[in-house]
N, C-alpha and C. Protein backbone atom coordinates (compact mmCIF):
# COMPACT_ATOMS: atom_id res chain seq x y z
N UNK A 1 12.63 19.07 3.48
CA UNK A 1 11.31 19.20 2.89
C UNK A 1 10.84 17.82 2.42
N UNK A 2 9.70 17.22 3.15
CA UNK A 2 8.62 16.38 2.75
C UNK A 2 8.82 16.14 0.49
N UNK A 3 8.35 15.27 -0.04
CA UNK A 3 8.61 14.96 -1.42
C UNK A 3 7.36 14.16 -1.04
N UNK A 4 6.96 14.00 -2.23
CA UNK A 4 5.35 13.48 -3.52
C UNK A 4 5.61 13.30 -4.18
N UNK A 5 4.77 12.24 -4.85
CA UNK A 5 4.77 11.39 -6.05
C UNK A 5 3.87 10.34 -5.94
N UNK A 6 2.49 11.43 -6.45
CA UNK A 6 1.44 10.59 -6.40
C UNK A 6 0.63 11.42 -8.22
N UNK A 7 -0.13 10.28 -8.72
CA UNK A 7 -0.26 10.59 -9.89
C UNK A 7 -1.90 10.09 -9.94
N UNK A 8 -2.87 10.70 -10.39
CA UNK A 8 -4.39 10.43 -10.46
C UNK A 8 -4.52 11.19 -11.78
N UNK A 9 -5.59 9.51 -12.56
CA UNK A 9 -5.23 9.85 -14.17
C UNK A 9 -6.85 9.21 -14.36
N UNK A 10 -7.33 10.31 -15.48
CA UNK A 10 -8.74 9.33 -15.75
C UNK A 10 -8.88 9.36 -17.28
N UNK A 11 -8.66 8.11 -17.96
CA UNK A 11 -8.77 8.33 -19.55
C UNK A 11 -9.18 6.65 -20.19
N UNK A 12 -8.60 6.77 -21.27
CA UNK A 12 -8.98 5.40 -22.33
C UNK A 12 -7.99 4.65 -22.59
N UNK A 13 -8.31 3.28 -22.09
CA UNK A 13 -6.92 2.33 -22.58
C UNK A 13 -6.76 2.79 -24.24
N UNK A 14 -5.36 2.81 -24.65
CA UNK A 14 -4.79 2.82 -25.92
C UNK A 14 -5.00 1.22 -26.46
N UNK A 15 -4.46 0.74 -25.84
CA UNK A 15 -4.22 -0.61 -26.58
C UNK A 15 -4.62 -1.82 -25.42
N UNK A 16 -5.15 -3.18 -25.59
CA UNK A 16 -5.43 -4.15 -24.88
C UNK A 16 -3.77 -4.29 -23.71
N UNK A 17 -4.81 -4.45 -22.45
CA UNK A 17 -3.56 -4.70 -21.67
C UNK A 17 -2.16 -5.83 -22.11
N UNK A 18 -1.21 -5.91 -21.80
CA UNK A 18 -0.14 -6.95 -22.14
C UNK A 18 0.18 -7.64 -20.62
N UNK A 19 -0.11 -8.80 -20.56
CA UNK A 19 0.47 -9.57 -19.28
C UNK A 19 1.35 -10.04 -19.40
N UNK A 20 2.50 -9.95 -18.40
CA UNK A 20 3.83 -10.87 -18.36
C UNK A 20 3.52 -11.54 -17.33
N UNK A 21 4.55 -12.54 -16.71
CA UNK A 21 5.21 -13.05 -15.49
C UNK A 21 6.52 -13.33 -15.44
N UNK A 22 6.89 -12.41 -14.40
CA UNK A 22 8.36 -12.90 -14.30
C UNK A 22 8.80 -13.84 -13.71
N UNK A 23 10.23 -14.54 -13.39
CA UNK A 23 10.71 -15.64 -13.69
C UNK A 23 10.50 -16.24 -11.65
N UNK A 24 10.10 -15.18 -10.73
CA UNK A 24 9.58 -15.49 -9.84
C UNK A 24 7.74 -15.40 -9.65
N UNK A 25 7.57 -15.31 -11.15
CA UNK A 25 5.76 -15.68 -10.80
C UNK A 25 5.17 -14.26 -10.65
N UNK A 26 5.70 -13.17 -10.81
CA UNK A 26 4.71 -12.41 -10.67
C UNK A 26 4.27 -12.04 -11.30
N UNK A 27 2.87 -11.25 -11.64
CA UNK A 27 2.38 -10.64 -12.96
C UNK A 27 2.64 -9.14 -13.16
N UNK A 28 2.88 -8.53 -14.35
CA UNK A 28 3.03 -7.45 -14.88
C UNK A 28 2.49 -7.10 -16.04
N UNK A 29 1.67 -6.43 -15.90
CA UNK A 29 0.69 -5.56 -16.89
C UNK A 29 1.09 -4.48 -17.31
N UNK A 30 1.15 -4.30 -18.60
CA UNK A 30 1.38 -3.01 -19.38
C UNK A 30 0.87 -2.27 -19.90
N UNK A 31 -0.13 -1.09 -19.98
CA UNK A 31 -1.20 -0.67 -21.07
C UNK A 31 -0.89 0.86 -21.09
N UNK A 32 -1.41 1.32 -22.14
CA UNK A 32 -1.96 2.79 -22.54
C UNK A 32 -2.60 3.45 -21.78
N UNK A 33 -2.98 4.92 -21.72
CA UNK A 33 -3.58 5.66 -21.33
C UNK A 33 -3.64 6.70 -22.01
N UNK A 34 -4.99 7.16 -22.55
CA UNK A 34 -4.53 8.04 -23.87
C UNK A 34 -5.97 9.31 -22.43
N UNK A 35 -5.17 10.30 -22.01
CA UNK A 35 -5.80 11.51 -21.10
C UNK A 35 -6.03 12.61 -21.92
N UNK A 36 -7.36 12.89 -22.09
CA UNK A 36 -8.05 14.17 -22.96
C UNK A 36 -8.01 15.52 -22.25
N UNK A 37 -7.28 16.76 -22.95
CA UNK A 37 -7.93 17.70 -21.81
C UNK A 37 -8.69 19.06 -23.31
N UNK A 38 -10.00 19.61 -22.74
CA UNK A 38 -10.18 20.49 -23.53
C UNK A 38 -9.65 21.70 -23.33
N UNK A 39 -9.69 22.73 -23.95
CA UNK A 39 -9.02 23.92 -23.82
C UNK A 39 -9.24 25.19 -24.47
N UNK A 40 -9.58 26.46 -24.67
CA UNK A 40 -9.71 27.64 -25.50
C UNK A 40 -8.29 28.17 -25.63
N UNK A 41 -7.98 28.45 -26.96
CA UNK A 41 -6.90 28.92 -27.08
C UNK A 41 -7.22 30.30 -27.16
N UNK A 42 -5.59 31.23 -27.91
CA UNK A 42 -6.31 32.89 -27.73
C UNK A 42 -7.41 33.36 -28.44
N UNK A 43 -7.38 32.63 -29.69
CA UNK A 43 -8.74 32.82 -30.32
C UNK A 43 -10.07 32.78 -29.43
N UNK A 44 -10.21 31.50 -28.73
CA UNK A 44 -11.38 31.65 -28.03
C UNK A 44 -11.64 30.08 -28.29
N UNK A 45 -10.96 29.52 -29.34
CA UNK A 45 -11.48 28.25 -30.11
C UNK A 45 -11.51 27.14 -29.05
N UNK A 46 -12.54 26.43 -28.92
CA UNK A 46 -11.87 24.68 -27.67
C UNK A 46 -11.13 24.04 -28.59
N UNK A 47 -10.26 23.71 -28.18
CA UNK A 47 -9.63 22.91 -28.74
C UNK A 47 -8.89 21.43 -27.61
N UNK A 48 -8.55 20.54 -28.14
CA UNK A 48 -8.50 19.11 -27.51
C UNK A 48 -7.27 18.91 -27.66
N UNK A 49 -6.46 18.41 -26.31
CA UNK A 49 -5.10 17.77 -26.44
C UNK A 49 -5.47 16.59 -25.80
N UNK A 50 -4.60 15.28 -25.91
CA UNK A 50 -4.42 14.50 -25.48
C UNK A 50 -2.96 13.72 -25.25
N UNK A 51 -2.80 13.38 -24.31
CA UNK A 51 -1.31 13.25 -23.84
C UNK A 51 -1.44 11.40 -23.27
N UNK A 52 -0.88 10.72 -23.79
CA UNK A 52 -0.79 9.03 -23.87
C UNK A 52 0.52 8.60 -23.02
N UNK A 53 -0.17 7.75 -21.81
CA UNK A 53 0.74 7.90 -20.93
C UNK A 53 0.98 6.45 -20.61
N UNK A 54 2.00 5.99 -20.62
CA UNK A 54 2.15 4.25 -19.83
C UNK A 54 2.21 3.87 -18.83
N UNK A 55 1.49 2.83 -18.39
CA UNK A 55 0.92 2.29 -17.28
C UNK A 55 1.18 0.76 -17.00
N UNK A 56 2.35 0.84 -15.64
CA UNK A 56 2.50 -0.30 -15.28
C UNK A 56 1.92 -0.99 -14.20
N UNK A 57 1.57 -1.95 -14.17
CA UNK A 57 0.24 -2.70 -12.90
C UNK A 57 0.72 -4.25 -12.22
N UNK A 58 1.44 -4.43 -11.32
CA UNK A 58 2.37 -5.23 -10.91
C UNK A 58 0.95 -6.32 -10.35
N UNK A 59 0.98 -7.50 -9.66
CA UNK A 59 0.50 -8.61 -9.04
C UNK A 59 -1.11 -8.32 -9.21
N UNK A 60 -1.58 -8.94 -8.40
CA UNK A 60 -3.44 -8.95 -8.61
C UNK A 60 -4.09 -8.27 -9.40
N UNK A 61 -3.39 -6.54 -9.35
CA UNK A 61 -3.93 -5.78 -9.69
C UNK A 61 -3.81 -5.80 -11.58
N UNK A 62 -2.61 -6.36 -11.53
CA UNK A 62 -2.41 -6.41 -13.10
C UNK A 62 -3.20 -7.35 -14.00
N UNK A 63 -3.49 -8.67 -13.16
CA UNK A 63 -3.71 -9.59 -13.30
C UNK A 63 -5.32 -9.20 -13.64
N UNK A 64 -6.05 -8.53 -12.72
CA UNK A 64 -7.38 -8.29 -12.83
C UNK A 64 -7.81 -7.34 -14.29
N UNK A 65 -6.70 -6.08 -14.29
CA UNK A 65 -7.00 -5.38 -15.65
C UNK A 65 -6.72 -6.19 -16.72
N UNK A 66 -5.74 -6.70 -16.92
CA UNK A 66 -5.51 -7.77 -17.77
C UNK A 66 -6.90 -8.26 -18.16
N UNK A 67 -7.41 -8.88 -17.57
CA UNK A 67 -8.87 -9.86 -17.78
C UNK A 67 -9.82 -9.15 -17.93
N UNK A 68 -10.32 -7.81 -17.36
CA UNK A 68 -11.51 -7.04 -17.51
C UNK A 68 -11.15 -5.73 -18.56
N UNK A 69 -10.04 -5.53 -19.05
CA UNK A 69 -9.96 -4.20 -19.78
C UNK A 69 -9.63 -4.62 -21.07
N UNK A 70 -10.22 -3.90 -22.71
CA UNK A 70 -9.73 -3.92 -23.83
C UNK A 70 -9.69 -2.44 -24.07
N UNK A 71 -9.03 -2.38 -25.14
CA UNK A 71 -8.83 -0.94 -25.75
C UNK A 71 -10.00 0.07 -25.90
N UNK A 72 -9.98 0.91 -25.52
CA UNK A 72 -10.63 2.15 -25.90
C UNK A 72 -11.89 1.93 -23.71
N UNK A 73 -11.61 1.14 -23.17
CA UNK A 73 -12.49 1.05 -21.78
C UNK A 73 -11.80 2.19 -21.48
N UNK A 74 -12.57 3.22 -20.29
CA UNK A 74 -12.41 4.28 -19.56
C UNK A 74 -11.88 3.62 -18.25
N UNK A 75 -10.81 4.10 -17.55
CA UNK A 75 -10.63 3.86 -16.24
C UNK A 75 -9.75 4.98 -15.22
N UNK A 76 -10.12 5.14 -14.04
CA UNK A 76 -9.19 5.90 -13.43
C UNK A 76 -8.50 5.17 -12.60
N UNK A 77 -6.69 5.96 -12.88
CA UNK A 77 -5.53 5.21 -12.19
C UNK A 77 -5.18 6.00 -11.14
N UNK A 78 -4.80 5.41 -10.45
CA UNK A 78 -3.98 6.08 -9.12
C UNK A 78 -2.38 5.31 -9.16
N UNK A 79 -1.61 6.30 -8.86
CA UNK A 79 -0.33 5.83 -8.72
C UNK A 79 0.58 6.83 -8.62
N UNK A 80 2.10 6.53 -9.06
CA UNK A 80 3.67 7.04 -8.62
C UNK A 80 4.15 7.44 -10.04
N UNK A 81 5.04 8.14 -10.11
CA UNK A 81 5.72 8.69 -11.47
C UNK A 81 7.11 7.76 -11.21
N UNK A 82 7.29 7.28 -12.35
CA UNK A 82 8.85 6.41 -11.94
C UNK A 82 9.45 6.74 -13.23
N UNK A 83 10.58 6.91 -13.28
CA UNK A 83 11.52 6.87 -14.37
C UNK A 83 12.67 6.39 -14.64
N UNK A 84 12.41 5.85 -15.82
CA UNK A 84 12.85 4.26 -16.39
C UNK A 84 14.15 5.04 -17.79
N UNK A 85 15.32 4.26 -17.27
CA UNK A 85 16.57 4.39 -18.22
C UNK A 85 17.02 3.33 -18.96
N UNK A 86 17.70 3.22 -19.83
CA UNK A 86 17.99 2.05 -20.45
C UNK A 86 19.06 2.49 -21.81
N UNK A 87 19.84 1.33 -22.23
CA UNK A 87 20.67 1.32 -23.09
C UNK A 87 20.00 0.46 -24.82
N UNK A 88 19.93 1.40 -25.67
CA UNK A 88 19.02 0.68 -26.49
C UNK A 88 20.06 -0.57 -27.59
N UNK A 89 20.02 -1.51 -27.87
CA UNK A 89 20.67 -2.71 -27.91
C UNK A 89 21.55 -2.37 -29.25
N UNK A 90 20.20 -2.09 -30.10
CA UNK A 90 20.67 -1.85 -31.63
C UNK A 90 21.21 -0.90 -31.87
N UNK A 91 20.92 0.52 -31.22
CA UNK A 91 21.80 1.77 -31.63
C UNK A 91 22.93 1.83 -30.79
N UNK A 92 22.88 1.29 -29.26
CA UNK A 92 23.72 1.69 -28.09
C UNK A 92 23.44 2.92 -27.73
N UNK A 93 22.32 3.49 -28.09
CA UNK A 93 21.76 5.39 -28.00
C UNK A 93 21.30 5.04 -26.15
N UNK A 94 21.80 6.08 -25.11
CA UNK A 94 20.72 5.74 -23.81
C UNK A 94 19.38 6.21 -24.14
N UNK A 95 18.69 5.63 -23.40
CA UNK A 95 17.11 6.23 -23.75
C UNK A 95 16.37 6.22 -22.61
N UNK A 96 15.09 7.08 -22.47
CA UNK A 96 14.98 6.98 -20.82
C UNK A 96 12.94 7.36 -21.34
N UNK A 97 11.96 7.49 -20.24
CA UNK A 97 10.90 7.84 -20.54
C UNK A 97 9.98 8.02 -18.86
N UNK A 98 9.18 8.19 -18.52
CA UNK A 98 8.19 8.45 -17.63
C UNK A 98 7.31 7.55 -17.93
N UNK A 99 6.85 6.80 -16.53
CA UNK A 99 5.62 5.97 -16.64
C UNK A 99 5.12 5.81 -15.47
N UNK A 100 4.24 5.17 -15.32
CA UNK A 100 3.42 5.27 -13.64
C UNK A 100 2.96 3.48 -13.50
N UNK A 101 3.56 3.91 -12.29
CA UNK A 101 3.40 2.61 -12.05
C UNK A 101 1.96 2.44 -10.67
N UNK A 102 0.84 1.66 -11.11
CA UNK A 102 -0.21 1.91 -10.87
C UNK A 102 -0.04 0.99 -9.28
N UNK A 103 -0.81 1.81 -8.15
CA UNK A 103 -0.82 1.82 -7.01
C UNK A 103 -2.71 1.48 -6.61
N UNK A 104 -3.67 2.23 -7.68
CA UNK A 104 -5.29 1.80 -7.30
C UNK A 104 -5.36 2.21 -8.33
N UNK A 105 -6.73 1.54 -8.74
CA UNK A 105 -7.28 1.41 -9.78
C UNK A 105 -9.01 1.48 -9.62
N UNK A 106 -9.78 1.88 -10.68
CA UNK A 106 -11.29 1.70 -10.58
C UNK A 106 -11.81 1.93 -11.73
N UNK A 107 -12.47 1.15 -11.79
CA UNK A 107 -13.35 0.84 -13.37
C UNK A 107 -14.47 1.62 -13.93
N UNK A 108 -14.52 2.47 -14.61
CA UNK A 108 -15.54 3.54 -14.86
C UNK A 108 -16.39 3.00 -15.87
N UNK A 109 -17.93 3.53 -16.32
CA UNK A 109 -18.30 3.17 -17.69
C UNK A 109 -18.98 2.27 -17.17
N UNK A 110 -20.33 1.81 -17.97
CA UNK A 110 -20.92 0.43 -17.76
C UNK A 110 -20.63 -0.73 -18.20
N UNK A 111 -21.59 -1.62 -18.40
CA UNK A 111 -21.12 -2.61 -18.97
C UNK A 111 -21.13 -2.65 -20.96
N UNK A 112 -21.78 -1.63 -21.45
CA UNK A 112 -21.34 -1.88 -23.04
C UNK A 112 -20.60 -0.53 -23.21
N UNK A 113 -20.08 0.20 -22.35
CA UNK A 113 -19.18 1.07 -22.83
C UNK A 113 -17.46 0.90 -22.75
N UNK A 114 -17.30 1.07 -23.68
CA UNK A 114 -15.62 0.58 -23.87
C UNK A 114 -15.10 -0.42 -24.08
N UNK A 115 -15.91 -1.77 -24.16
CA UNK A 115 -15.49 -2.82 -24.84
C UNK A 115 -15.39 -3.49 -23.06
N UNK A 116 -15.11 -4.46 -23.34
CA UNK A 116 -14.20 -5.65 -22.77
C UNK A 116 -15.71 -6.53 -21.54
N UNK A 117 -14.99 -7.44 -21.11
CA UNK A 117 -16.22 -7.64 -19.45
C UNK A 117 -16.46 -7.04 -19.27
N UNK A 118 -17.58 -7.35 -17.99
CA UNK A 118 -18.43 -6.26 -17.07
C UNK A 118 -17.31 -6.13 -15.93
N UNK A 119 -16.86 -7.62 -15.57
CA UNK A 119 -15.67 -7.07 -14.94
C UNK A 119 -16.23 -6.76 -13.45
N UNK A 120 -15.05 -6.27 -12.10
CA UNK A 120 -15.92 -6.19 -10.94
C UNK A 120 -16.86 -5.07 -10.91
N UNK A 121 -17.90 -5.00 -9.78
CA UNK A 121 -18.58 -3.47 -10.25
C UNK A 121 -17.97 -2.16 -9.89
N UNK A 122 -18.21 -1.23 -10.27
CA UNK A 122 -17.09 0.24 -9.74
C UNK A 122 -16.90 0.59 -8.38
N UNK A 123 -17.90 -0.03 -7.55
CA UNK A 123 -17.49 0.37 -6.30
C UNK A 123 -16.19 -0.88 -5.88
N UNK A 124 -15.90 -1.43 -6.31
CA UNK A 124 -14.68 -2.40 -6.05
C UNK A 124 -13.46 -1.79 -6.45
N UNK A 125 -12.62 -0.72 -5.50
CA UNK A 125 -11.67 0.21 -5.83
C UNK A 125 -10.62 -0.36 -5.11
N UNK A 126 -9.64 -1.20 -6.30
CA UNK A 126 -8.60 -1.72 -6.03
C UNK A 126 -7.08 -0.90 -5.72
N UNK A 127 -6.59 -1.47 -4.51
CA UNK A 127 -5.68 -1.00 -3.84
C UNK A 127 -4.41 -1.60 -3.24
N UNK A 128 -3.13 -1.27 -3.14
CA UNK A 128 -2.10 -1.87 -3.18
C UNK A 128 -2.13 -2.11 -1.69
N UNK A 129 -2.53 -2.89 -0.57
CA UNK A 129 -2.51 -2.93 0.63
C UNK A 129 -1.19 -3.62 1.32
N UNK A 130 -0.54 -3.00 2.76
CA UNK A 130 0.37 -3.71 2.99
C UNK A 130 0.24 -5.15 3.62
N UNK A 131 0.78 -6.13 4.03
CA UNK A 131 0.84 -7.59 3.92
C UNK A 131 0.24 -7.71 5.30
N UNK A 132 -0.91 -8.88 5.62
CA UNK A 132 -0.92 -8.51 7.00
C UNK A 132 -0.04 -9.84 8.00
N UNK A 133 0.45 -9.34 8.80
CA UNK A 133 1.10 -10.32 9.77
C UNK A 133 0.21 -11.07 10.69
N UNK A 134 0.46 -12.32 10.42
CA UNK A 134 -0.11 -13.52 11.50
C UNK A 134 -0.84 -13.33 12.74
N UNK A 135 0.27 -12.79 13.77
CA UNK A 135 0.33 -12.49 14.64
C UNK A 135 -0.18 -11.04 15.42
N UNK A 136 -0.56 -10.45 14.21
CA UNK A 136 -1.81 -8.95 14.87
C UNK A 136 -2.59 -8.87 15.55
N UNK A 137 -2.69 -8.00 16.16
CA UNK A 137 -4.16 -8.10 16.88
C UNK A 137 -5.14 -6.95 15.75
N UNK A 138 -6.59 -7.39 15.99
CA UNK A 138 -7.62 -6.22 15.31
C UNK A 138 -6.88 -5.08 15.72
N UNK A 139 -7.44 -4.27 14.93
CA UNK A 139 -7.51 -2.62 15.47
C UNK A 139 -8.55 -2.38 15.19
N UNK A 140 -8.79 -1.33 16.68
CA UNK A 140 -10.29 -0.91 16.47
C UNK A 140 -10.52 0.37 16.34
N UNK A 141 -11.68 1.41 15.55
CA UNK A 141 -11.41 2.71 15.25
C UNK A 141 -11.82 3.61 16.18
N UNK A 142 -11.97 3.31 17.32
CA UNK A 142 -12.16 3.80 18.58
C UNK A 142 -11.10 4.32 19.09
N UNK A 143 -10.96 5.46 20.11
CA UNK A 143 -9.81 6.29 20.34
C UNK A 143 -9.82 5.14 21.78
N UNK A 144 -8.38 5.17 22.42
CA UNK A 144 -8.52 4.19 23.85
C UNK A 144 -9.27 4.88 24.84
N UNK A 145 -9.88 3.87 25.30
CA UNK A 145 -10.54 4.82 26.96
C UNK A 145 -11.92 5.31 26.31
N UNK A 146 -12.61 5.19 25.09
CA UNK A 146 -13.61 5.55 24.83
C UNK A 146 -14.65 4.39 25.56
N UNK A 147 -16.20 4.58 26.26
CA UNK A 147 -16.79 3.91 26.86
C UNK A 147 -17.89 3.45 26.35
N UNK A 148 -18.31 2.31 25.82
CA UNK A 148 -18.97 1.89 24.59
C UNK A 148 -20.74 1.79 25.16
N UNK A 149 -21.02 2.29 26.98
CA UNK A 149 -21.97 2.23 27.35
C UNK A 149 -22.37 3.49 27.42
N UNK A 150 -22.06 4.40 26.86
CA UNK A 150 -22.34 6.06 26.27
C UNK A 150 -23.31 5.97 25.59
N UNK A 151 -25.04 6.47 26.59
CA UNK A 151 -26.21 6.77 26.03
C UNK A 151 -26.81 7.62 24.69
N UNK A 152 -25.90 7.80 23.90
CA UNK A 152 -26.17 8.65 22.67
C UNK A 152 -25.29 8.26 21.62
């Protein structure tokens, strides 16, 4: 059986992005995601949960939220569920958590909503693309053998 692990999230940075680089240069971005959902309970009442989720954003892409996002901006993420283990230093307790590590990204909201730059405009929907090789030829979206002197 086929497996997934794809994650589409639309909410409010928690906190200003955090940029690293690691010791080969790459960038890594860290931020919040605080996701609202409304709801009627048995009463009938709406009531509001929100569930705050962490968000990791590796090379360009990190690099770009980094610079255009502050706390409380709206954005929707696209990405992977990964889960992260670890030995905590001071207690020696293991400790482990869920986070997503962001694959596309797109900037919601105008320019005075949510703080930060205007940033690129929303139709600029950033995406993790694979590398292209030198040596490719185009591809074209034409099926083969299609005849491009076809009167209609």
């Amino acid at each position: 059986m086929a497996n997934f692990n794809k994650v589409y999230l639309i909410g409010n940075l928690t906190r200003d992005p955090e940029l690293r680089v690691t010791p080969k240069g790459t960038a890594i971005c860290q931020f919040g995601l605080a996701v609202n959902r409304q709801f009627k309970d048995e009463s009938g009442s709406v009531r509001d949960e929100t569930t705050f989720v962490d968000i990791e954003a590796w090379g360009r892409q990190g690099e770009t939220i980094s610079k255009y996002c502050t706390k409380g901006r709206p954005l929707f993420v696209e990405g992977r569920l990964k889960f992260d283990q670890w030995e905590d230093k001071a207690s020696g307790q293991k400790r482990s958590r869920l986070k997503v590590v962001l694959e596309g990204f797109q900037f919601l909201g105008g320019r005075g909503e949510g703080g930060g730059d205007s940033g690129p405009s929303e139709q600029n929907y950033e995406r993790n693309s694979p590398p292209t090789r030198g040596n490719s030829r185009p591809v074209s979206n034409e099926p083969d053998g299609v005849d491009e002197d076809v009167p209609f």
